[in-house]
Protein backbone atom coordinates (compact mmCIF):
# COMPACT_ATOMS: atom_id res chain seq x y z
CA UNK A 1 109.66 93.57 94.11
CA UNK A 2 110.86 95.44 97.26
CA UNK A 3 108.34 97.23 99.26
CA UNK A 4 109.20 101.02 100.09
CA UNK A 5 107.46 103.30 102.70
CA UNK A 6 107.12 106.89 102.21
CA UNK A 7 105.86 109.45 104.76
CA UNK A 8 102.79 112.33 104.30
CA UNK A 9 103.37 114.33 107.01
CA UNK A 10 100.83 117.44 106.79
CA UNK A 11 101.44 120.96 109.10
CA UNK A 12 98.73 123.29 108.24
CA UNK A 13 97.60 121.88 104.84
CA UNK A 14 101.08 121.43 103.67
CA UNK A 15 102.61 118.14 103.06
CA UNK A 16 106.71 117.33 103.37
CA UNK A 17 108.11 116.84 100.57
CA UNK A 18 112.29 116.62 100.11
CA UNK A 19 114.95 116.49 97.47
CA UNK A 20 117.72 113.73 96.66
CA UNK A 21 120.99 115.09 97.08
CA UNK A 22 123.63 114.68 94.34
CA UNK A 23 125.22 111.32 94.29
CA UNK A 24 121.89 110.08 95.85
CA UNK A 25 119.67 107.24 93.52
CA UNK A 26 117.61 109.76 91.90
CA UNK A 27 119.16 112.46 92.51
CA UNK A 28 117.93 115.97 92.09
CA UNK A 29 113.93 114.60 92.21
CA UNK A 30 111.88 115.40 94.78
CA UNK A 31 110.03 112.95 97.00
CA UNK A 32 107.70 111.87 100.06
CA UNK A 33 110.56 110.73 102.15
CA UNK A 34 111.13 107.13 103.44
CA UNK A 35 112.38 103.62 102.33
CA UNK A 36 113.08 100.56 102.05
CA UNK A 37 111.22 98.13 104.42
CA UNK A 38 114.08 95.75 105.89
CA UNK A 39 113.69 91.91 107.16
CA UNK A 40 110.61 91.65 109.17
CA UNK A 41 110.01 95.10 110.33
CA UNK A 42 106.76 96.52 109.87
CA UNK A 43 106.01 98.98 107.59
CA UNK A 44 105.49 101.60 110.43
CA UNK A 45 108.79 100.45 111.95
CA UNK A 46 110.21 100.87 109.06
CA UNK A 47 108.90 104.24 108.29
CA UNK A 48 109.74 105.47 111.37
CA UNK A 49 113.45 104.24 111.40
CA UNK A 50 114.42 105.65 107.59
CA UNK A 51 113.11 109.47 109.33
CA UNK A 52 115.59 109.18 111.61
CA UNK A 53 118.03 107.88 109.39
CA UNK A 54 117.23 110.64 106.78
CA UNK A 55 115.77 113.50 108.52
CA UNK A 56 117.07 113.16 112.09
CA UNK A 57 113.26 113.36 112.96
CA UNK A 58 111.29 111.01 115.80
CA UNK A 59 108.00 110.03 114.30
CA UNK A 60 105.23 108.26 114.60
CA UNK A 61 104.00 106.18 111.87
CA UNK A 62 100.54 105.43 111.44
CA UNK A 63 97.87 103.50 108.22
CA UNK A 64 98.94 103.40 104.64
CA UNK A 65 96.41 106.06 102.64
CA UNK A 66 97.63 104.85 98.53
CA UNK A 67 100.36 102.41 97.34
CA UNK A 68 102.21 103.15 93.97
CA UNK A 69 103.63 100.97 92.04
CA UNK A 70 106.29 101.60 89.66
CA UNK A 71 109.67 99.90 87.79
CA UNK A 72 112.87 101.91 87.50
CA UNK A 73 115.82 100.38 85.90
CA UNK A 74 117.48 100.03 89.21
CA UNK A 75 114.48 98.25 90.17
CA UNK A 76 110.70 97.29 90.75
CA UNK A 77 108.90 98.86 93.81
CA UNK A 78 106.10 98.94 95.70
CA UNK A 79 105.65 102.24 97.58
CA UNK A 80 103.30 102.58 100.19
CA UNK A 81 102.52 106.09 101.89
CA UNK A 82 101.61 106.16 105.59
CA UNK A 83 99.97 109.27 107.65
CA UNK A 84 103.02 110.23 109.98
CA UNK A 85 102.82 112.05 112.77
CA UNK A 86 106.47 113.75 113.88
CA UNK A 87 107.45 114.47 117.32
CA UNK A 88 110.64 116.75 116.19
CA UNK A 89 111.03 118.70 113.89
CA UNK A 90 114.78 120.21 113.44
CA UNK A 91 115.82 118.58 110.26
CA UNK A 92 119.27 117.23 109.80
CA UNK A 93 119.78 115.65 106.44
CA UNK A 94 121.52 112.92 105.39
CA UNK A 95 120.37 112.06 101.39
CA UNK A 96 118.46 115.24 100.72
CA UNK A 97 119.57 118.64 100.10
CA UNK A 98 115.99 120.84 100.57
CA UNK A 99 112.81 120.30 102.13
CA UNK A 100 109.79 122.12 101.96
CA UNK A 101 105.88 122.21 103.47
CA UNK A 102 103.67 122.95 100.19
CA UNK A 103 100.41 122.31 99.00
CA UNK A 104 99.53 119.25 96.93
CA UNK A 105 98.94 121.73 94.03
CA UNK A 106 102.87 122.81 94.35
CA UNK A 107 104.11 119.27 94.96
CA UNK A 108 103.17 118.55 91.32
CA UNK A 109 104.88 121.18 90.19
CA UNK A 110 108.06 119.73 91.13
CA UNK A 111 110.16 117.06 89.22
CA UNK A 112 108.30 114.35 91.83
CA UNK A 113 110.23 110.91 91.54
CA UNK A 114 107.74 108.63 89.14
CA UNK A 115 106.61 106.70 92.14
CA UNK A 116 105.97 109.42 94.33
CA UNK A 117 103.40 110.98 91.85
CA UNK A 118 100.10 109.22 92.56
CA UNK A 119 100.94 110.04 96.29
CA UNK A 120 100.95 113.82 95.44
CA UNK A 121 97.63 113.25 92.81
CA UNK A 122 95.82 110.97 96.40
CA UNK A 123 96.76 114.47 98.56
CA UNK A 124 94.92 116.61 95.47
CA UNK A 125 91.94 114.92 95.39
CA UNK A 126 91.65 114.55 98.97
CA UNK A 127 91.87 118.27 99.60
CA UNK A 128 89.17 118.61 96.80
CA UNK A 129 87.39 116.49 98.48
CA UNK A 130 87.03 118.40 101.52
């Protein structure tokens, strides 16, 4: 099982969220971005490296808030959200095509990569909860 990091980054009650580009694994879905965690980085390391791989972002990676687990056929993941913090914000991207700041509500609107689902349904019940 490979473990994946993905990134809730919040700006005024909005959450990141970012679509695959064509020719991209999953392409056209839309995600919390991130990925895989390589040799024995950590998983804020890792976090934090994949942003500015993706997004062209500095961040600052912080606790894991929900793990999902879920098998595609190109594999079996473990995806584990961390609270990020960025420190730029000009996007540049690399494997995604849009991103956009929306509510939890709109995030599951979307066509939300299977994994990335229970991330969006943690952010909905924790804005209920407040």
């Amino acid at each position: 099982m490979k473990i994946v990091t993905a990134a809730v980054i919040q700006k005024g009650g909005r959450y990141l969220i970012a679509r695959r580009a064509a020719g991209e694994k999953l392409a056209g879905y839309w995600e919390f971005p991130g990925g895989k965690v390589e040799g024995d980085e950590t998983l804020q390391a890792c976090l934090e490296r994949e942003l500015l791989e993706e997004l062209r972002v500095r961040s600052v990676a912080d606790r894991v808030l929900v793990e999902s687990h879920y098998s595609y056929a190109h594999g079996e993941f473990l995806l584990k959200a961390l609270a990020v913090r960025l420190i730029d914000s000009d996007f540049a991207l690399t494997v995604h095509d849009e991103v956009r700041w929306l509510s939890p509500y709109e995030i599951l609107a979307l066509e939300l990569a299977p994994a990335d689902i229970p991330i969006a349904e943690f952010l909905l019940g924790a804005t209920n909860d407040a």
